[in-house]
N, C-alpha and C. Protein backbone atom coordinates (compact mmCIF):
# COMPACT_ATOMS: atom_id res chain seq x y z
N UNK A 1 105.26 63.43 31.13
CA UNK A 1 104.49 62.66 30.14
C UNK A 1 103.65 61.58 30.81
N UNK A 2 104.38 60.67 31.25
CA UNK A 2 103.48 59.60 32.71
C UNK A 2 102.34 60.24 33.16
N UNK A 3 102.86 61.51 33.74
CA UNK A 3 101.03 61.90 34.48
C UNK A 3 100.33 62.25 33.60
N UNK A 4 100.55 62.88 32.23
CA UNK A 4 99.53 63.33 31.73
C UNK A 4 98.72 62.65 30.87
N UNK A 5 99.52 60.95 30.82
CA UNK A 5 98.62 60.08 29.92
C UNK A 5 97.95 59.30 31.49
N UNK A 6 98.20 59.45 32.67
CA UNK A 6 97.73 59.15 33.77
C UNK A 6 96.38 59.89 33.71
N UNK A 7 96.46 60.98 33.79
CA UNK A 7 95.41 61.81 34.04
C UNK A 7 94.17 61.64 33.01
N UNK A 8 94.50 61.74 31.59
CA UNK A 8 93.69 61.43 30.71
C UNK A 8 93.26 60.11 30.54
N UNK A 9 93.88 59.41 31.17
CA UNK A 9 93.17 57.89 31.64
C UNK A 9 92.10 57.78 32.77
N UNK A 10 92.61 58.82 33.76
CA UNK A 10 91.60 58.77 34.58
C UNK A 10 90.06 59.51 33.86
N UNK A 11 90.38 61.04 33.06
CA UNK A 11 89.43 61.26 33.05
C UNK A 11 88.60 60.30 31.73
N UNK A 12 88.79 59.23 31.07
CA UNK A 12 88.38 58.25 30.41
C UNK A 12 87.73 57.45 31.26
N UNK A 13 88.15 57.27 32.34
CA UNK A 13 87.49 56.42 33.62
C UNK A 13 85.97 57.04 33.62
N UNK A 14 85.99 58.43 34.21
CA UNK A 14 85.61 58.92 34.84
C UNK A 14 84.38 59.22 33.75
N UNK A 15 84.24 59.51 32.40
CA UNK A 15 83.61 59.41 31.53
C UNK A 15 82.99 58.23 31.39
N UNK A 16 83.58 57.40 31.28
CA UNK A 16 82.83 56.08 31.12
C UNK A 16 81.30 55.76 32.25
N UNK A 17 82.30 55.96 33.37
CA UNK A 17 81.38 55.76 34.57
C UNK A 17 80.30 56.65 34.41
N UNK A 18 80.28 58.03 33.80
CA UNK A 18 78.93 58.77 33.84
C UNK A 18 77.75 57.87 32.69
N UNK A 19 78.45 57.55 31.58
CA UNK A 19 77.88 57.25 30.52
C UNK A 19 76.81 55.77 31.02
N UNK A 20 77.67 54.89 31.79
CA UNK A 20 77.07 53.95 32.35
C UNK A 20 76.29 54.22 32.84
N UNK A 21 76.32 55.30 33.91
CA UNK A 21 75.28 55.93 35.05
C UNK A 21 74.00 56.15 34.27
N UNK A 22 74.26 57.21 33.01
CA UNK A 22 73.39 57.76 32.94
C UNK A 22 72.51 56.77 31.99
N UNK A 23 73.04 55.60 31.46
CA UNK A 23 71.92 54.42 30.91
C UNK A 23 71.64 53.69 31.92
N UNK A 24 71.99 53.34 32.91
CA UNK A 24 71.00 53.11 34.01
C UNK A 24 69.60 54.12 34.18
N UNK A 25 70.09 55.07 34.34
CA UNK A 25 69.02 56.40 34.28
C UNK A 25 67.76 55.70 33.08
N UNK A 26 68.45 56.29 32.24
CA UNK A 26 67.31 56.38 31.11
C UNK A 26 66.50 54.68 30.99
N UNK A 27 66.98 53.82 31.29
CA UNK A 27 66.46 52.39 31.45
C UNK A 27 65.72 51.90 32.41
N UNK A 28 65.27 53.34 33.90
CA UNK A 28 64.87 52.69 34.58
C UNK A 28 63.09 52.53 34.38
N UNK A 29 62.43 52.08 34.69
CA UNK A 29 61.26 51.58 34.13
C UNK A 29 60.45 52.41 35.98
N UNK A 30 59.36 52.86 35.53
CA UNK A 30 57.87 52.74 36.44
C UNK A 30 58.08 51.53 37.74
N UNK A 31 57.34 51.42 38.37
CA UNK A 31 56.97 50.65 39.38
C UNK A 31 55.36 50.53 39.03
N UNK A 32 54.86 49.38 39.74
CA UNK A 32 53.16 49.75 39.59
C UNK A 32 53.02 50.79 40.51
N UNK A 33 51.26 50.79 40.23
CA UNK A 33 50.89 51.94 40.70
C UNK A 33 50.66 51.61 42.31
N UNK A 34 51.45 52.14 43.16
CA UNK A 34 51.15 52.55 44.55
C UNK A 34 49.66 52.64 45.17
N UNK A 35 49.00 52.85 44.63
CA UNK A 35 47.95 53.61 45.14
C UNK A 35 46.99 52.09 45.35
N UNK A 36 47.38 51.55 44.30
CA UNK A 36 46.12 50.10 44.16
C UNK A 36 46.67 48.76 45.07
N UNK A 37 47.88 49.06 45.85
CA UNK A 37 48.39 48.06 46.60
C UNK A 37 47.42 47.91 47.70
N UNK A 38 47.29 46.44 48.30
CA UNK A 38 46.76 45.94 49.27
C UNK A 38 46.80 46.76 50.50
N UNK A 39 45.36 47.37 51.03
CA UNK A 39 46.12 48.21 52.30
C UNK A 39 46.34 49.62 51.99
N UNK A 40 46.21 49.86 50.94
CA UNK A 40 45.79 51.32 50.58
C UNK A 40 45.22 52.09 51.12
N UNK A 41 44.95 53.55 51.79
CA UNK A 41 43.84 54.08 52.52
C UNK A 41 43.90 55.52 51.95
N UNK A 42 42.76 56.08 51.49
CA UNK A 42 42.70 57.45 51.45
C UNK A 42 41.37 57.88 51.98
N UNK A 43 41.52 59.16 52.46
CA UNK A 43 40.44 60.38 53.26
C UNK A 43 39.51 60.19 52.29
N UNK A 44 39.48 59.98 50.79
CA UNK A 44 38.24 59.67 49.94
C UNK A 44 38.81 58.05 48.81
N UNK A 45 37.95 57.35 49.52
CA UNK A 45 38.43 56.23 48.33
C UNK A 45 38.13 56.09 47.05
N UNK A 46 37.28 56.85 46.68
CA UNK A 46 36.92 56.91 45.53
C UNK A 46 38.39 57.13 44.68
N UNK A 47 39.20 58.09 45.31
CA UNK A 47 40.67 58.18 44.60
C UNK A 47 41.61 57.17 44.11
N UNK A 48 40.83 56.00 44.80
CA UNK A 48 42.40 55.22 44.77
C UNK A 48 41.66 53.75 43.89
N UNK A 49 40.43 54.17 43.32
CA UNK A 49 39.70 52.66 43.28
C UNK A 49 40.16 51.59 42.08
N UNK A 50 41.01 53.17 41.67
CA UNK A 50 41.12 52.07 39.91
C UNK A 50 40.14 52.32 38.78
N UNK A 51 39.05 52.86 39.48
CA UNK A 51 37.93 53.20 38.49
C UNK A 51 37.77 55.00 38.14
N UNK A 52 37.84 55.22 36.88
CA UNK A 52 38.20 56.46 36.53
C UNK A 52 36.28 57.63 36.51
N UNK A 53 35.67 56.37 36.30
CA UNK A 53 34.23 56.59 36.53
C UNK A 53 33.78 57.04 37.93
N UNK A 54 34.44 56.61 39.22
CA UNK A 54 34.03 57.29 40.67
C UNK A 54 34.70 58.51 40.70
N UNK A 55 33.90 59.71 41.53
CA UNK A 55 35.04 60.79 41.54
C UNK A 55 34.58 61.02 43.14
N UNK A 56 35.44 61.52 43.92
CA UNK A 56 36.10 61.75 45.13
C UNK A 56 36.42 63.20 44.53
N UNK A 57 35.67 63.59 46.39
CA UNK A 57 35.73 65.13 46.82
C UNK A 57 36.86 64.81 48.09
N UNK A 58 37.87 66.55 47.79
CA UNK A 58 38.46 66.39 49.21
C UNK A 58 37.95 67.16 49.97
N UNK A 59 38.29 67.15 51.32
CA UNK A 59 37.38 67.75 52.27
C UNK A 59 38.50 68.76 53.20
N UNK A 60 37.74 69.04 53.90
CA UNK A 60 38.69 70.28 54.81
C UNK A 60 39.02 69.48 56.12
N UNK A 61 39.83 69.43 56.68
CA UNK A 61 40.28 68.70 57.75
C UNK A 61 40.41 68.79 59.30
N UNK A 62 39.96 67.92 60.16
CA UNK A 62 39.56 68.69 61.22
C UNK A 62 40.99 69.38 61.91
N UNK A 63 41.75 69.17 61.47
CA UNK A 63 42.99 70.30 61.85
C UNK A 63 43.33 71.06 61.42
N UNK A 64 42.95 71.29 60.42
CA UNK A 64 42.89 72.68 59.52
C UNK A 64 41.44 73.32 59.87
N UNK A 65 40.08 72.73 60.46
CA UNK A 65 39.19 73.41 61.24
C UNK A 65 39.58 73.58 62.40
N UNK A 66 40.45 73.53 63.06
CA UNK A 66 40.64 74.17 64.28
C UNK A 66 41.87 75.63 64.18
N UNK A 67 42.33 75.91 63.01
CA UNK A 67 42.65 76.50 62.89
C UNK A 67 42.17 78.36 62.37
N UNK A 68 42.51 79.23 62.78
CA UNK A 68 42.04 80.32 62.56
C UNK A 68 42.71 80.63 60.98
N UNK A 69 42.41 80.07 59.94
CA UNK A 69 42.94 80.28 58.70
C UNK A 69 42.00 79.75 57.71
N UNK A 70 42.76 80.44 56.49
CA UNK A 70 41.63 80.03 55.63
C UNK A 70 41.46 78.42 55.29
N UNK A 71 40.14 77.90 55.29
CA UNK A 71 40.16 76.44 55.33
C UNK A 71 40.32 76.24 53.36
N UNK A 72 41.59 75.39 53.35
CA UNK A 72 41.76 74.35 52.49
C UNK A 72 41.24 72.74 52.28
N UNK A 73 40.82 72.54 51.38
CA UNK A 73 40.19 71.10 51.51
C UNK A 73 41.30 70.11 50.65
N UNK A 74 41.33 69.04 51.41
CA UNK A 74 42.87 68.19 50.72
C UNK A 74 42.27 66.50 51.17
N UNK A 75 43.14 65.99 50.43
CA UNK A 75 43.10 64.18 49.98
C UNK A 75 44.49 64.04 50.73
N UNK A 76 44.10 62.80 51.50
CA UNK A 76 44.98 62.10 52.01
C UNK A 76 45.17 60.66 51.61
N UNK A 77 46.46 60.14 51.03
CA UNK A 77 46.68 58.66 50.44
C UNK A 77 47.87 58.09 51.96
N UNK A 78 47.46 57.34 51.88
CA UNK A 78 48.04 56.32 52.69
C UNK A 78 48.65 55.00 52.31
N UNK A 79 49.59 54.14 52.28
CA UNK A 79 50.40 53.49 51.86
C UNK A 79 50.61 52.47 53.21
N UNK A 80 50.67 51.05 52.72
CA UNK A 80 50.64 49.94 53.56
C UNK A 80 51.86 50.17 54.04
N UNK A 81 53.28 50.98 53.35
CA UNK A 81 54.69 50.98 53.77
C UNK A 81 54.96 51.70 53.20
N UNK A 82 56.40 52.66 53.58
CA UNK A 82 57.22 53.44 53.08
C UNK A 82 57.75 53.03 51.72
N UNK A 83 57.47 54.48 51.02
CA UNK A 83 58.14 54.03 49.55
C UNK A 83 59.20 54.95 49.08
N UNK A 84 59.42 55.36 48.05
CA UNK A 84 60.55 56.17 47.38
C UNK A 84 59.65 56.45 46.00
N UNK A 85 58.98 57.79 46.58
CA UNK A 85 58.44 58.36 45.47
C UNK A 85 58.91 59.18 43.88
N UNK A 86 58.46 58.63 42.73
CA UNK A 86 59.20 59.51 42.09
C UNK A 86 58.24 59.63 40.72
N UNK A 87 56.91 59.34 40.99
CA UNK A 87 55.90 60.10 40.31
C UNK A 87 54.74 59.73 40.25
N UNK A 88 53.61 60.98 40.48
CA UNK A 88 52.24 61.58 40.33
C UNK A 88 51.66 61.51 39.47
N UNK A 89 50.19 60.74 39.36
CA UNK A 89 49.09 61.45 37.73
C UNK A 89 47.99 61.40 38.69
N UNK A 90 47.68 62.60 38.45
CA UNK A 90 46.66 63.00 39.50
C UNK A 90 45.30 63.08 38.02
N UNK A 91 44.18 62.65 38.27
CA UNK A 91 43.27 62.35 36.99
C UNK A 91 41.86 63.25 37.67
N UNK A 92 41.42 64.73 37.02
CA UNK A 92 40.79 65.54 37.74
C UNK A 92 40.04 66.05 37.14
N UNK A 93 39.06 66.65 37.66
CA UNK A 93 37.84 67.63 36.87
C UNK A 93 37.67 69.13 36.63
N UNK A 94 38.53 69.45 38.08
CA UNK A 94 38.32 70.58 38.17
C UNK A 94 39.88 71.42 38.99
N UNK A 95 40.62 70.91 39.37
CA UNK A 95 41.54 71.24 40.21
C UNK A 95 42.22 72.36 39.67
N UNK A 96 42.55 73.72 40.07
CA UNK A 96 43.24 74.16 38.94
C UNK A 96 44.59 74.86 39.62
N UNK A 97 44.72 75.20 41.18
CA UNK A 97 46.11 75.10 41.39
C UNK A 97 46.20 74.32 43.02
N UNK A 98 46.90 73.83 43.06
CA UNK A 98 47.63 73.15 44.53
C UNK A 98 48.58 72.51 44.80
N UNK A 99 48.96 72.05 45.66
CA UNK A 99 50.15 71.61 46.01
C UNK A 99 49.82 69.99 46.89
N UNK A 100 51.18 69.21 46.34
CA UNK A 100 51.78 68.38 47.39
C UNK A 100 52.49 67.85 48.22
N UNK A 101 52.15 67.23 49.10
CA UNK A 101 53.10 66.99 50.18
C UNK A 101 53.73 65.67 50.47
N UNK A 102 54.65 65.21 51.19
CA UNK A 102 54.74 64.25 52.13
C UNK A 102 54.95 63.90 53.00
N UNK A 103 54.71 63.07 53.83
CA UNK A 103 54.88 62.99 55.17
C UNK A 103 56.29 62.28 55.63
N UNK A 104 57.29 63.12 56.44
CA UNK A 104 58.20 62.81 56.41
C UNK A 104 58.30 61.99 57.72
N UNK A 105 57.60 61.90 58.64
CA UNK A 105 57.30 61.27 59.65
C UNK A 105 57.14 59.79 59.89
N UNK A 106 55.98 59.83 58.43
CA UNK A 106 55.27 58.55 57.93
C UNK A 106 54.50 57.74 59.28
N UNK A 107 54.23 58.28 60.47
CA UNK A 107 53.64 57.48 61.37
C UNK A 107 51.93 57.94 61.81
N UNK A 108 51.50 56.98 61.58
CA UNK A 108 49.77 57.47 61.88
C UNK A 108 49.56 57.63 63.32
N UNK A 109 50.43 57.24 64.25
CA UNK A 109 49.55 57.93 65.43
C UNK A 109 50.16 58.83 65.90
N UNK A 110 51.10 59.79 65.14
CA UNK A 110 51.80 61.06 65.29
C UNK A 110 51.10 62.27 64.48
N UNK A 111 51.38 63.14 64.77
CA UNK A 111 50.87 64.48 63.91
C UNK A 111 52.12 64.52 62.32
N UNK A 112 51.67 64.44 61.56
CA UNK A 112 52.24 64.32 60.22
C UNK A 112 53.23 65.42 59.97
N UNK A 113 54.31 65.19 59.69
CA UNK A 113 55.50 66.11 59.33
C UNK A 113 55.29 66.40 58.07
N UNK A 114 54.49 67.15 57.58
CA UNK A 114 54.19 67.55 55.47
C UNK A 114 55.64 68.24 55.31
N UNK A 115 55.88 67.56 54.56
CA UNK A 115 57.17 68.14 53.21
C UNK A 115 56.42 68.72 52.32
N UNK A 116 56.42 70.08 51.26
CA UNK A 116 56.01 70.38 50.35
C UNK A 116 57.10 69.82 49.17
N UNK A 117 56.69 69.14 48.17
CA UNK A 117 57.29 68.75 47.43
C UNK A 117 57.00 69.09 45.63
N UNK A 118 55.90 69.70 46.10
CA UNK A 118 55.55 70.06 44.36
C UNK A 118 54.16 71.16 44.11
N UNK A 119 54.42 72.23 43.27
CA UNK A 119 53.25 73.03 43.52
C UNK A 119 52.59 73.13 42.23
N UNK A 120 51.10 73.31 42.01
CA UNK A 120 50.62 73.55 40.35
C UNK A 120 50.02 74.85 40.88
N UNK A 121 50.53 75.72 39.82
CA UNK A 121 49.67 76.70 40.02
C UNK A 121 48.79 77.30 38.65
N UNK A 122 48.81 76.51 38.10
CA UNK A 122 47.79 76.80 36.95
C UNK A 122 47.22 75.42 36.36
N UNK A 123 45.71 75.58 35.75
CA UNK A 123 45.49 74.42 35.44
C UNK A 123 46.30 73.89 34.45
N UNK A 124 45.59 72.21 34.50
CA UNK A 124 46.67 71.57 33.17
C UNK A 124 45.32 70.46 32.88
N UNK A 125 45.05 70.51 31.85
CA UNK A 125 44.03 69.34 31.49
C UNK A 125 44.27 67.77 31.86
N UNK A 126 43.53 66.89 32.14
CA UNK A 126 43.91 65.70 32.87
C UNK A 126 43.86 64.71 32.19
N UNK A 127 44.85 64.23 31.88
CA UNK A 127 45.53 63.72 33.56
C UNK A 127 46.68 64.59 33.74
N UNK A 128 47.31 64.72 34.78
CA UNK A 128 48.50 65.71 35.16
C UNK A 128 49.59 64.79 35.71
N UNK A 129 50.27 64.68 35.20
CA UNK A 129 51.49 63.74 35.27
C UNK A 129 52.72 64.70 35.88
N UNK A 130 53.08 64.43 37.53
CA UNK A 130 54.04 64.86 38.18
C UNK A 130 55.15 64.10 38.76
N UNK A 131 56.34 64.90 37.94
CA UNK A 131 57.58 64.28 38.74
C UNK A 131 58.18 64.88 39.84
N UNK A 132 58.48 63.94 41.05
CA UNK A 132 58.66 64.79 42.43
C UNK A 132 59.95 63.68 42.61
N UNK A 133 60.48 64.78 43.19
CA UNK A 133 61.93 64.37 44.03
C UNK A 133 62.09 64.07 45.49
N UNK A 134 61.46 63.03 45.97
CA UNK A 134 61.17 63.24 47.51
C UNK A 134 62.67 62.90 47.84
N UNK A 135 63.60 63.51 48.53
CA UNK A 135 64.54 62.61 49.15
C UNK A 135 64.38 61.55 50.26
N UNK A 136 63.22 61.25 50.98
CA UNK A 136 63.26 60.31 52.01
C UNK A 136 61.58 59.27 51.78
N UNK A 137 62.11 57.85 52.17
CA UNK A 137 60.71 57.29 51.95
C UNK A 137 59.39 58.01 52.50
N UNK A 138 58.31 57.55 51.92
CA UNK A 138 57.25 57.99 52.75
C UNK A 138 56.05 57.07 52.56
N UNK A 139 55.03 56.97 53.41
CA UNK A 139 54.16 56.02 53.29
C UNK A 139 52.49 57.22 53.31
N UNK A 140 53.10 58.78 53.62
CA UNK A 140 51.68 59.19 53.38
C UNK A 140 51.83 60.31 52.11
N UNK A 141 50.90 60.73 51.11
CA UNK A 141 51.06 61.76 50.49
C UNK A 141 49.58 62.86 50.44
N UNK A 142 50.01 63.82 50.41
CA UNK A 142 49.06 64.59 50.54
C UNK A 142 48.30 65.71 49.35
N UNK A 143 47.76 65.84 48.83
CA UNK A 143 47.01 66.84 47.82
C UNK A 143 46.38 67.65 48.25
N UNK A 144 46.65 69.01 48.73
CA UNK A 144 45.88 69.67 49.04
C UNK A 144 45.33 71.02 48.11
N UNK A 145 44.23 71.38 47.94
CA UNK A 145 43.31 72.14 46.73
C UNK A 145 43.74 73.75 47.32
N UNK A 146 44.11 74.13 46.69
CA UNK A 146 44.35 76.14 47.07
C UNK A 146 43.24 76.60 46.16
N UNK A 147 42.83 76.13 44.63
CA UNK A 147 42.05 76.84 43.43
C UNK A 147 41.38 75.70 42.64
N UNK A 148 40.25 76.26 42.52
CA UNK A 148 39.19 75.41 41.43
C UNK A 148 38.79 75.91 40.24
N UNK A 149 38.57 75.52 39.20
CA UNK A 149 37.68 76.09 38.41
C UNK A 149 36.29 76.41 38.90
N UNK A 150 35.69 75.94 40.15
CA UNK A 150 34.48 75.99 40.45
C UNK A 150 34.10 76.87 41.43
N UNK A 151 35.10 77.81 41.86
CA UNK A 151 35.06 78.92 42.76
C UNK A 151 34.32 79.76 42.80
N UNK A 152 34.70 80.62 41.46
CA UNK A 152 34.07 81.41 41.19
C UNK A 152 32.44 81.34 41.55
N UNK A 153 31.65 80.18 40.43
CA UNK A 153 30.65 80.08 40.46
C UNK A 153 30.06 79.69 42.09
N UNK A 154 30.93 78.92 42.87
CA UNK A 154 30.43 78.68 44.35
C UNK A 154 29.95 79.59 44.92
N UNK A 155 31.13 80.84 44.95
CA UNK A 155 30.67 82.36 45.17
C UNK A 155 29.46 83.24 45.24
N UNK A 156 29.53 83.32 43.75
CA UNK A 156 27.88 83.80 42.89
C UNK A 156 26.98 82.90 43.56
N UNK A 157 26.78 81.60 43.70
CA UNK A 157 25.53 81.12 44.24
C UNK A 157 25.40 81.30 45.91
N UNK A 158 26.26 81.34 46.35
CA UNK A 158 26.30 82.29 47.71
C UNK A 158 25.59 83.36 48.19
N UNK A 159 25.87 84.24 46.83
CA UNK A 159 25.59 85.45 46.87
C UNK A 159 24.18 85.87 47.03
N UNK A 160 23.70 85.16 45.57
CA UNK A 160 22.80 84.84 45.46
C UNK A 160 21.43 84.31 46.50
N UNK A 161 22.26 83.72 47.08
CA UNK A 161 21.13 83.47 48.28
C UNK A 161 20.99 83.99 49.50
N UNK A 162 22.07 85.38 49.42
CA UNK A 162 22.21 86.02 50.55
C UNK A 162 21.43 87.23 50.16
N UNK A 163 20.94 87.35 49.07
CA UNK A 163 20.27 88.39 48.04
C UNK A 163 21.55 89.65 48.08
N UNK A 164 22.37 88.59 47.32
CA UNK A 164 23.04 89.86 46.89
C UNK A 164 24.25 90.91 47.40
N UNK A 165 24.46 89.96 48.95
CA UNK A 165 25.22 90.80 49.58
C UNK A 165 26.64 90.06 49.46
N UNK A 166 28.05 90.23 49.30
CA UNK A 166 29.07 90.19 48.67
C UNK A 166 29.28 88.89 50.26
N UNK A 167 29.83 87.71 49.40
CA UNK A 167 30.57 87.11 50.04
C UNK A 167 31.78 86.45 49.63
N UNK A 168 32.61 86.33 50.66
CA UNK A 168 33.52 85.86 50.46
C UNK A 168 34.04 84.59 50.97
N UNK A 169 33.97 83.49 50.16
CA UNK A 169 34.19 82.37 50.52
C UNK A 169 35.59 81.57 51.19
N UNK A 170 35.48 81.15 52.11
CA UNK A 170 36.98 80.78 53.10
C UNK A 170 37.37 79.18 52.86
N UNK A 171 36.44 78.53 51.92
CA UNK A 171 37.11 77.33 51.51
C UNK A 171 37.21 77.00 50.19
N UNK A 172 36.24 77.78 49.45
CA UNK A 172 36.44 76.69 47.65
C UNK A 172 35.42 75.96 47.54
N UNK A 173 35.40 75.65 46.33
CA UNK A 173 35.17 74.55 46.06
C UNK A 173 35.76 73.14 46.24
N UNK A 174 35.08 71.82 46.67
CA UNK A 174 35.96 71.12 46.85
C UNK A 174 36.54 70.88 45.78
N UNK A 175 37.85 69.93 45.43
CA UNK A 175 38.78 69.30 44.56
C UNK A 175 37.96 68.24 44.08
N UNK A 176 37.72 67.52 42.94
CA UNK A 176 37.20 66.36 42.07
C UNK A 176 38.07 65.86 41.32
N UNK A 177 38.48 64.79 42.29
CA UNK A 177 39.00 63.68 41.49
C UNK A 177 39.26 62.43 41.38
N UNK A 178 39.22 62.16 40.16
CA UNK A 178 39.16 60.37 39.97
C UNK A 178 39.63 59.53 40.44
N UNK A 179 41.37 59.76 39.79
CA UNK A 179 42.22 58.88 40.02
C UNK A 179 43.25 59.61 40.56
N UNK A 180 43.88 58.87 41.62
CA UNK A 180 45.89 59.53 42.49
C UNK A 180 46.37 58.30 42.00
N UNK A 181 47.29 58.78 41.41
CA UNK A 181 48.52 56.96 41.00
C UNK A 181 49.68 57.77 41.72
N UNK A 182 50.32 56.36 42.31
CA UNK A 182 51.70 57.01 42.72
C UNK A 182 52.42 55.78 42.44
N UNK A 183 53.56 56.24 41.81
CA UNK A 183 54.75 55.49 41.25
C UNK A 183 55.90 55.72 42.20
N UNK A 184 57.02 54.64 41.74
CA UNK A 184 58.56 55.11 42.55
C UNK A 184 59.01 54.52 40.82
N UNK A 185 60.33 54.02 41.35
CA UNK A 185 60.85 53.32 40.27
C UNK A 185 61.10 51.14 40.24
N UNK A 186 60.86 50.71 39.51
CA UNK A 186 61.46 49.25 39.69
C UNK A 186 62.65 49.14 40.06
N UNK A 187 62.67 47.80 41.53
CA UNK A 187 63.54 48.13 41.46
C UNK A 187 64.68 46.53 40.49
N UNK A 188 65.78 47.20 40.87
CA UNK A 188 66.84 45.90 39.93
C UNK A 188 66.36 44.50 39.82
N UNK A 189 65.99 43.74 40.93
CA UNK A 189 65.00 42.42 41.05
C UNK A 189 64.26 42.89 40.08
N UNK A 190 63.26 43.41 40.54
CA UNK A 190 62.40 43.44 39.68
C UNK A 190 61.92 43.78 38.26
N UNK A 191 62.75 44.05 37.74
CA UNK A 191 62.72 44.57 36.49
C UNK A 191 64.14 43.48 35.52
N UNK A 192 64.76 42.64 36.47
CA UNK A 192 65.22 41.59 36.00
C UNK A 192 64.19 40.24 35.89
N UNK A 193 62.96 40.38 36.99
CA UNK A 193 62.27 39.09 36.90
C UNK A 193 61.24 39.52 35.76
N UNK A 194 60.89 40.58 35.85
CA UNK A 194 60.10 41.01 34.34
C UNK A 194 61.25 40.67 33.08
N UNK A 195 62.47 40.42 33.13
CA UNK A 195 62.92 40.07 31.77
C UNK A 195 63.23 38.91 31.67
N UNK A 196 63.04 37.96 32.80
CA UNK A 196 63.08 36.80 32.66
C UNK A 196 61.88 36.50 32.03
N UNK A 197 60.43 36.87 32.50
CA UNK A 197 58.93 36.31 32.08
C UNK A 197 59.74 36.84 30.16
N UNK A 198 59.73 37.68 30.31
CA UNK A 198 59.35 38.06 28.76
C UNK A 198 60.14 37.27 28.04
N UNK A 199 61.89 36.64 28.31
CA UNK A 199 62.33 35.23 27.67
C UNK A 199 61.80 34.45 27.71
N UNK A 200 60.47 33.98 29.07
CA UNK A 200 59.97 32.51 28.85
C UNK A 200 58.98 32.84 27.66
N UNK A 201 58.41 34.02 27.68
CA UNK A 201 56.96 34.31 26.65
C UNK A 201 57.62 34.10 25.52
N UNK A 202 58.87 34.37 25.10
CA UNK A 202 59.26 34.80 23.60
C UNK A 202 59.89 32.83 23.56
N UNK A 203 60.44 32.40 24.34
CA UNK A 203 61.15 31.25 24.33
C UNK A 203 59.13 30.16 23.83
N UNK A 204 58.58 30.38 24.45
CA UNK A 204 57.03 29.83 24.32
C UNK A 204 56.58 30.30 23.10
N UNK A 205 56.79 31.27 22.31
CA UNK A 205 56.09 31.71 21.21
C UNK A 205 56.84 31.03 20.16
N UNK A 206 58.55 31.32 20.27
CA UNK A 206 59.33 30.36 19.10
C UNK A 206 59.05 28.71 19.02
N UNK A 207 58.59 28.00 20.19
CA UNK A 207 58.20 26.61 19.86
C UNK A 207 57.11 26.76 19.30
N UNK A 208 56.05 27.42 19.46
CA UNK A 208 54.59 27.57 18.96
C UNK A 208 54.52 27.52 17.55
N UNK A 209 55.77 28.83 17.12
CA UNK A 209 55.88 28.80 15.48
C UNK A 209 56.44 27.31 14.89
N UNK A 210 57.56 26.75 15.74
CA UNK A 210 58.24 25.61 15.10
C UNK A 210 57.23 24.59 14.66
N UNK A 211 55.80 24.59 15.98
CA UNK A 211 54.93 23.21 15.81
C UNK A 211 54.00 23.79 14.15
């Protein structure tokens, strides 16, 4: 009898503790956006400006031109420091499948270790809001374009000026896009000093009504 009200105590423990866990979970809040921090760098800045009005082309890379393969054209974001990624809104015109990466390396005067961490393979109207599971910080992320909506037509005008003789294009169209936001999560500080401001705002609004 002892162990078995033992046991069912533990697993009461053990319940509890998930339940806790998992409202931590659901409570945790955004971080700002990554991308607009001081020290920011991307292969096209237009990506990172904040302004949804500039649009940024990605380009093909000179290491992927030295390669005997088909050339992909991709955006590179750069980060003043390692973060803990845990979500994407990529804001686009035309992108319609590709993938991203990260750099597990995180060091710029090394050759970049890409993690694949997330793939689209069909369009999605924009903005495209991605959740990625990186397990290790990273300070670079990568977008690279496999499909456009604008392929096709790149093609045909190719063709066209070859009068007609069938080509086949080895890069695409480039990728167009506005905005890369990258999020992690707040962390505990911080999302305690955000509930401090919002007691002084609400503590400031109740004298306001009293006067």
């Amino acid at each position: 009898m002892y162990y078995r009200l033992l046991s069912v105590a533990l697993l009461l423990t053990c319940f509890s503790i998930m339940m806790v866990g998992c409202g931590i979970i659901t409570a945790q809040e955004w971080s700002e956006n990554y991308s607009l921090l001081e020290g920011t760098r991307a292969t096209s800045p237009e990506m990172i400006d904040g302004n949804l009005n500039t649009i940024g082309q990605t380009n093909v890379s000179a290491e992927t031109m030295k390669q005997l393969v088909r050339g992909r054209s991709e955006v590179v974001v750069t980060l003043p420091e390692k973060k803990m990624i845990r979500r994407i809104v990529i804001h686009t015109d035309n992108l319609k499948e590709y993938d991203i990466a990260a750099d597990k390396g995180g060091s710029a005067l090394a050759t970049a270790d890409w993690v694949l961490v997330k793939e689209v393979k069909n369009f999605r109207p924009s903005p495209v809001e991605l959740l990625v599971s990186i397990p290790f910080p990273t300070d670079r992320i990568r977008v690279r374009v496999l499909k456009t909506t604008e392929d096709a037509q790149l093609a045909r005008e190719k063709n066209q000026r070859l009068g007609g003789i069938t080509f086949v294009s080895t890069t695409g169209a480039p990728g167009k896009i506005r905005e890369i936001e990258i999020y992690g999560y707040k962390s505990t500080k911080e999302m305690a000093a955000d509930k401090a401001a919002d007691s002084r705002e609400q503590e400031l609004d109740d004298l306001l009504d009293l006067e």
